[in-house]
N, C-alpha and C. Protein backbone atom coordinates (compact mmCIF):
# COMPACT_ATOMS: atom_id res chain seq x y z
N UNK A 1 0.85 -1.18 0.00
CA UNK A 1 0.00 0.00 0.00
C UNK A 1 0.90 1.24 0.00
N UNK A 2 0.65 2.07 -0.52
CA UNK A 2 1.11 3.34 -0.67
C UNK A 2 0.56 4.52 0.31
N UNK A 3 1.44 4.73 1.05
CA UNK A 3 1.43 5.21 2.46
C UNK A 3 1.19 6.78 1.71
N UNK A 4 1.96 7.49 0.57
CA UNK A 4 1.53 9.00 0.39
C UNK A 4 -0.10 8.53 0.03
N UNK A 5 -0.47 7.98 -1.08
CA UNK A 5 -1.94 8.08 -1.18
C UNK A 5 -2.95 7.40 0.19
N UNK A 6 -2.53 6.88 0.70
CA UNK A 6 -3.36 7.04 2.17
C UNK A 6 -3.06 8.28 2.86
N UNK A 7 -1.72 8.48 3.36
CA UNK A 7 -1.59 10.33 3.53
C UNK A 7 -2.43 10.86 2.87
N UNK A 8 -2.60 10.79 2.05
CA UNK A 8 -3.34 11.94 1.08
C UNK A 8 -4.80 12.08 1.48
N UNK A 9 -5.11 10.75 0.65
CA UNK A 9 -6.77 10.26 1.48
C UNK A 9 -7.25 11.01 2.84
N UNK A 10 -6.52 11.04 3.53
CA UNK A 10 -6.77 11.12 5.28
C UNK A 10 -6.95 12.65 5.31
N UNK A 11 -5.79 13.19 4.58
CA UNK A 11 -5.95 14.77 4.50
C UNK A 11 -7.15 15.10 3.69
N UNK A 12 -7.39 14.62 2.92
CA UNK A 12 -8.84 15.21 2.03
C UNK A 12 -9.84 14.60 2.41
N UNK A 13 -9.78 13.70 3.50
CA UNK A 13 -11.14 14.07 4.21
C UNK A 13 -11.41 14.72 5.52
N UNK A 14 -9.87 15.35 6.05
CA UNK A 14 -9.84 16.51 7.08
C UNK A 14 -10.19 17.41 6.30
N UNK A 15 -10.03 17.89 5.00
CA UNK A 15 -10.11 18.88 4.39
C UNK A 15 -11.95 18.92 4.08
N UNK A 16 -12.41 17.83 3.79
CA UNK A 16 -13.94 18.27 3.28
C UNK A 16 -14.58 18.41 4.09
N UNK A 17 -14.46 18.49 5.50
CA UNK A 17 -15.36 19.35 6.71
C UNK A 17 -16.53 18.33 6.48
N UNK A 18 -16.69 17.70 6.04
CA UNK A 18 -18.00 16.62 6.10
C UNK A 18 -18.06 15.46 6.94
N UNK A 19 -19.23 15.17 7.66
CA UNK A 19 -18.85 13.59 8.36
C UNK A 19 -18.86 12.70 7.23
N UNK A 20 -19.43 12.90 5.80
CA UNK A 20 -19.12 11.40 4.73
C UNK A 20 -19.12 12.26 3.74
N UNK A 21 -17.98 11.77 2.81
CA UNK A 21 -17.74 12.40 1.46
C UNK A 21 -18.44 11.64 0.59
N UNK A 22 -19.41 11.98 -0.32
CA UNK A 22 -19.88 11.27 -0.78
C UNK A 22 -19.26 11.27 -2.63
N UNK A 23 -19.94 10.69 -3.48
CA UNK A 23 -19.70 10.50 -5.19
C UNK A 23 -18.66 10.07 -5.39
N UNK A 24 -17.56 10.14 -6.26
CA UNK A 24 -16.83 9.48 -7.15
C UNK A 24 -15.79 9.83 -5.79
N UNK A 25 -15.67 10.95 -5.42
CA UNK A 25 -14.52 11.46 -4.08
C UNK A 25 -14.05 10.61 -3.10
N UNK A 26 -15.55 10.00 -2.74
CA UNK A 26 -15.72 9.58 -1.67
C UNK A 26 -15.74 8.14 -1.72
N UNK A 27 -16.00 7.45 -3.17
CA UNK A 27 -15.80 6.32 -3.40
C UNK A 27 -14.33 5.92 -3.46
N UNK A 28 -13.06 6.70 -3.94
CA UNK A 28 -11.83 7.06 -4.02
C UNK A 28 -11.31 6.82 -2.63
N UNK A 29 -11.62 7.35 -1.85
CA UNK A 29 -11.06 7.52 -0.50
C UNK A 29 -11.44 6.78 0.22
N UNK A 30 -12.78 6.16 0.33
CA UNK A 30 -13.14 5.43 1.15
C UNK A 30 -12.60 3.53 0.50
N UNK A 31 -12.58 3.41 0.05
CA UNK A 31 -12.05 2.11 -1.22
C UNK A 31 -10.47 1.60 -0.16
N UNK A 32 -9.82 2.87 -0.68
CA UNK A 32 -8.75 2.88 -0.42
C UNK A 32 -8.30 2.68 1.02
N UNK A 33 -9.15 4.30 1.94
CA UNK A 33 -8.47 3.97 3.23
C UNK A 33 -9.26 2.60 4.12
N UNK A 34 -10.49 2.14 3.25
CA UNK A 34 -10.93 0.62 3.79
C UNK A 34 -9.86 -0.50 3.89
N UNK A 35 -9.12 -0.81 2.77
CA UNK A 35 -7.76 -1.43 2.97
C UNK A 35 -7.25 -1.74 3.81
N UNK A 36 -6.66 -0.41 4.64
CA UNK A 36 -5.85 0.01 5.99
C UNK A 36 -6.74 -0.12 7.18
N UNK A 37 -8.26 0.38 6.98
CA UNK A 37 -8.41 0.37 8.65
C UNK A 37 -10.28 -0.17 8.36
N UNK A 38 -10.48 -1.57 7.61
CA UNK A 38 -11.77 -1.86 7.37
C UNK A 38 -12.62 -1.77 8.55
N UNK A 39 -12.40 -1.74 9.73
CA UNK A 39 -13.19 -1.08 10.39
C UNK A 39 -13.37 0.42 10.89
N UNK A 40 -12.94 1.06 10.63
CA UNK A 40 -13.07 2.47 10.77
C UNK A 40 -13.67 3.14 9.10
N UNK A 41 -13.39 2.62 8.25
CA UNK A 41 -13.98 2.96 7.10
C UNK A 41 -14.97 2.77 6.54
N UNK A 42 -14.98 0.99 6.34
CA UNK A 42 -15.90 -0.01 6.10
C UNK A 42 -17.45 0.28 5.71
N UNK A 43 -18.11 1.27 6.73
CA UNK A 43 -19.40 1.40 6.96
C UNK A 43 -19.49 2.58 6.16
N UNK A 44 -18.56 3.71 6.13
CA UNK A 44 -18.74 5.03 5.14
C UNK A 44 -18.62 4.10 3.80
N UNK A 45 -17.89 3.54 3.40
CA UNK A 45 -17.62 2.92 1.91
C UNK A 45 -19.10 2.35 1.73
N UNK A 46 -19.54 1.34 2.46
CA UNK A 46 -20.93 0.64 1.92
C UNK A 46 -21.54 1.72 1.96
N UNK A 47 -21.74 2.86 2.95
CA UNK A 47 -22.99 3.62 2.49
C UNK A 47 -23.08 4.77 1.38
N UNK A 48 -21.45 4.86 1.08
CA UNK A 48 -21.70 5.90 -0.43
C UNK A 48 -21.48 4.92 -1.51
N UNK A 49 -21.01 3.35 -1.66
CA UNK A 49 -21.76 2.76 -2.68
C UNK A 49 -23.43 2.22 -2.78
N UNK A 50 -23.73 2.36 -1.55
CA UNK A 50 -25.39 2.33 -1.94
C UNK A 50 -25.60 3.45 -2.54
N UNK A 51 -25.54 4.93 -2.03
CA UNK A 51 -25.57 5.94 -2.70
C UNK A 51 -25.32 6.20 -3.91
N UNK A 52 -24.49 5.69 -4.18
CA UNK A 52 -23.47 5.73 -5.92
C UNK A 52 -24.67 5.13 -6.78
N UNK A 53 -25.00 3.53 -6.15
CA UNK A 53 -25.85 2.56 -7.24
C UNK A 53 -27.17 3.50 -7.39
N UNK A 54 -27.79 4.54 -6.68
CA UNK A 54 -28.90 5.12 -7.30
C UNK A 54 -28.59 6.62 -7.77
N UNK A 55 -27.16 6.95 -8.10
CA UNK A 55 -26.81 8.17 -8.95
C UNK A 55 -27.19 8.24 -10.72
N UNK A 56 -27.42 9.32 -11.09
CA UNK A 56 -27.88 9.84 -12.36
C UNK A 56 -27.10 9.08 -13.49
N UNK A 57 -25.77 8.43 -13.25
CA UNK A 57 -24.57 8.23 -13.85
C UNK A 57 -25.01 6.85 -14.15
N UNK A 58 -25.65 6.07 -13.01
CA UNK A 58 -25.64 4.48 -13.59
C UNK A 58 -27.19 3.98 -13.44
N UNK A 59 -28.45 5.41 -13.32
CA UNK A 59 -29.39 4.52 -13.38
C UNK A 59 -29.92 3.91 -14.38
N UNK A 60 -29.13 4.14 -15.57
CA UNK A 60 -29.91 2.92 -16.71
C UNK A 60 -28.97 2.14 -17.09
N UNK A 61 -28.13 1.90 -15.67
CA UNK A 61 -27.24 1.12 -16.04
C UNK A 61 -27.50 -0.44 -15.22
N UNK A 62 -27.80 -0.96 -15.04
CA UNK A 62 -28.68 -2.26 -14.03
C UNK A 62 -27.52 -3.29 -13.48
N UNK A 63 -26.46 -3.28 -14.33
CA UNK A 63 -25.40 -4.04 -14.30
C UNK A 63 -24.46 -3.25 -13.53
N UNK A 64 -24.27 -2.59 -13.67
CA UNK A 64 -22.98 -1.85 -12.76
C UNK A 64 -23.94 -1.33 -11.18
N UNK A 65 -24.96 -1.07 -11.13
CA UNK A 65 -25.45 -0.60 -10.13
C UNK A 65 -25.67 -1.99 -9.32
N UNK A 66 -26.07 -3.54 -9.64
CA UNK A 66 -26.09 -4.27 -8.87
C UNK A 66 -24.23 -4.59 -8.49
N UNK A 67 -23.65 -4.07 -9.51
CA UNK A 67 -22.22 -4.45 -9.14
C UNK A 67 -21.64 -3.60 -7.64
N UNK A 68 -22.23 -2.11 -8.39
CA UNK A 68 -21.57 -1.38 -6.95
C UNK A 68 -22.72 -1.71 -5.21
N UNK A 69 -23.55 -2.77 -5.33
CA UNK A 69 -24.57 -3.18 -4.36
C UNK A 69 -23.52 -4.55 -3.51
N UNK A 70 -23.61 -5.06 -4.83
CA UNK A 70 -22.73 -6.26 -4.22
C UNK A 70 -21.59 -5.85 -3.51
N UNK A 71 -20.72 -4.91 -4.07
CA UNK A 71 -19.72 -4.64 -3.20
C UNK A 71 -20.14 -4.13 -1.68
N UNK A 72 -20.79 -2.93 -2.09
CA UNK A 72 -21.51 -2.81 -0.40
C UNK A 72 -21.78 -3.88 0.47
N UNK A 73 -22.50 -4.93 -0.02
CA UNK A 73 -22.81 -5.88 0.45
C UNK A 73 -21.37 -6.81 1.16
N UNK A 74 -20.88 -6.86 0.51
CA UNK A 74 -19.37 -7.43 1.08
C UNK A 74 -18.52 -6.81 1.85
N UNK A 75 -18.44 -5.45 1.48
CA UNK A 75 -18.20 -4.77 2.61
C UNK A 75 -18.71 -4.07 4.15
N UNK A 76 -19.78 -4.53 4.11
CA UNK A 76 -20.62 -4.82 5.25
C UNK A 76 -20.68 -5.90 5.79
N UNK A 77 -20.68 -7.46 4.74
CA UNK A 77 -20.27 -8.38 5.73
C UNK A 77 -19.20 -8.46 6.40
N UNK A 78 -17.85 -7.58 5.71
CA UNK A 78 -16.58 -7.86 6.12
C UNK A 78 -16.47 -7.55 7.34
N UNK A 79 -17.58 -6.37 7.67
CA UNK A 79 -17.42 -5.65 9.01
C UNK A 79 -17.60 -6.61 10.13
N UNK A 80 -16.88 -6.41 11.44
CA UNK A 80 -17.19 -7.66 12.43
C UNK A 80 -18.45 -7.10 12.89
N UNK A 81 -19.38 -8.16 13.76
CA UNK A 81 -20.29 -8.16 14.10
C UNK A 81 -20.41 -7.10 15.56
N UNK A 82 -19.31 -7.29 15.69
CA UNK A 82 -19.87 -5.91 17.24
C UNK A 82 -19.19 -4.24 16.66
N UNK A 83 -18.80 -4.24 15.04
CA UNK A 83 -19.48 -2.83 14.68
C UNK A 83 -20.69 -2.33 14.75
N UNK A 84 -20.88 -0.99 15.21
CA UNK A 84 -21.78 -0.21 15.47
C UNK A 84 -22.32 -0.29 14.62
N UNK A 85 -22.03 0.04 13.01
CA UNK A 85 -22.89 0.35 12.09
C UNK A 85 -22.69 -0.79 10.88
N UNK A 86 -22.43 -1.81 11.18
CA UNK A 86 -22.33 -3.20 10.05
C UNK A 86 -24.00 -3.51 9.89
N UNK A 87 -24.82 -3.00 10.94
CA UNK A 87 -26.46 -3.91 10.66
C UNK A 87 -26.93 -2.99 9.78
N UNK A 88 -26.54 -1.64 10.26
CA UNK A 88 -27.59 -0.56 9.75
C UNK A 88 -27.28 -0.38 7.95
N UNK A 89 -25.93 -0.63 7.81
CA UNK A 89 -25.31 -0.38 6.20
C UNK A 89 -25.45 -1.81 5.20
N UNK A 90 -25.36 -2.70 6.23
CA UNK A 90 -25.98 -4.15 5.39
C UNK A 90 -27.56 -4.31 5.47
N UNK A 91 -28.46 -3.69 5.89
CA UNK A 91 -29.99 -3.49 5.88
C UNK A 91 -30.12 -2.72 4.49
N UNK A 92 -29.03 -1.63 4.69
CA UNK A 92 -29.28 -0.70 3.47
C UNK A 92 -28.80 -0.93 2.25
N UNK A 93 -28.11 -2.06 1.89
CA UNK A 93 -27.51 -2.10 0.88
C UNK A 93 -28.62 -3.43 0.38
N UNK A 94 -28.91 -4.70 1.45
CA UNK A 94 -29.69 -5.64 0.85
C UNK A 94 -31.03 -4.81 -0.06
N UNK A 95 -31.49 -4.12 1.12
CA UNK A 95 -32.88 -3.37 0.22
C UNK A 95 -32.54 -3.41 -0.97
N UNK A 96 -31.54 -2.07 -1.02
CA UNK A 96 -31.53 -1.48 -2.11
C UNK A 96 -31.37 -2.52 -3.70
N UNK A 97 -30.43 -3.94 -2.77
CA UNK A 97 -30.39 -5.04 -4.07
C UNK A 97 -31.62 -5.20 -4.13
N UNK A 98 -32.56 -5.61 -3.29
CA UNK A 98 -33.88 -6.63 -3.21
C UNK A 98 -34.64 -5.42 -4.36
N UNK A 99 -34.83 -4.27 -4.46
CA UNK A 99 -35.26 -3.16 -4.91
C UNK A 99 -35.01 -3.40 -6.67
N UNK A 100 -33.52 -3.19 -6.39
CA UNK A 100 -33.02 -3.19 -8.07
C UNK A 100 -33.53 -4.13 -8.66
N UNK A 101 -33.52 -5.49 -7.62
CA UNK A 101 -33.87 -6.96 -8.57
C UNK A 101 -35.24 -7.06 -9.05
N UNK A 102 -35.88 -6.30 -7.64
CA UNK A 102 -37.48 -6.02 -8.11
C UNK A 102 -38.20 -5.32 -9.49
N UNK A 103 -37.35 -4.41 -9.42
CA UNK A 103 -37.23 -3.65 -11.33
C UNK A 103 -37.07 -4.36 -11.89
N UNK A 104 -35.80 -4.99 -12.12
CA UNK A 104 -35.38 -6.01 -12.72
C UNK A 104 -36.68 -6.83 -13.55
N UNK A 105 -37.40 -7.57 -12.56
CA UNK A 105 -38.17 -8.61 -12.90
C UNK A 105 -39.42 -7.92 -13.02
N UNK A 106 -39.65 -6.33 -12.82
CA UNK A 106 -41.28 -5.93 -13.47
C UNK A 106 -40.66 -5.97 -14.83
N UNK A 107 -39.53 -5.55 -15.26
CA UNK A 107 -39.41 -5.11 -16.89
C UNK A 107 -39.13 -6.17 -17.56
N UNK A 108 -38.98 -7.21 -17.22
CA UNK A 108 -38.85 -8.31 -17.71
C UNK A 108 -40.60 -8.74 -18.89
């Protein structure tokens, strides 16, 4: 792992004054500093790829949006079970699959 781009990471999210960076930024940073510290990250990453899978960018995209679900999904299981927020971000990411798949099969 590359210790300047985790430096970096860490500073640009002291820098965005936000408790979660969200979009392409935040998918960047959170990806990455998950690597290093999957529990301290873990739960921001699943919840701006749920976020991501219902952005303007991939909603007619069905394939990449269950892709960026699944990942959430894995990265919420990865989380151990006495994280605070592993139930609340794996609730939110199953929906959101159970949801997509539900489209899925009206347009069918």
């Amino acid at each position: 792992m590359d210790q300047d781009m985790v430096m970096r990471a860490r500073v640009e999210l002291l820098s965005a004054n936000r408790r979660v960076v969200r979009g392409t930024e935040g998918l960047r940073i959170y990806r990455l500093l998950t690597q290093v510290q999957p529990e301290v990250y873990g739960s921001k990453l699943a919840y701006v790829l749920v976020e991501a899978s219902a952005s303007l960018l991939v909603q007619e995209l069905p394939e990449q949006r269950l892709a960026l679900l699944d990942e959430a999904v894995a990265v919420a299981s990865a989380l151990d079970t006495t994280n605070p927020y592993r139930t609340k971000v794996m609730a939110m990411a199953l929906a959101a699959r159970r949801e997509l798949e539900g489209r899925q099969t009206q347009g069918m």
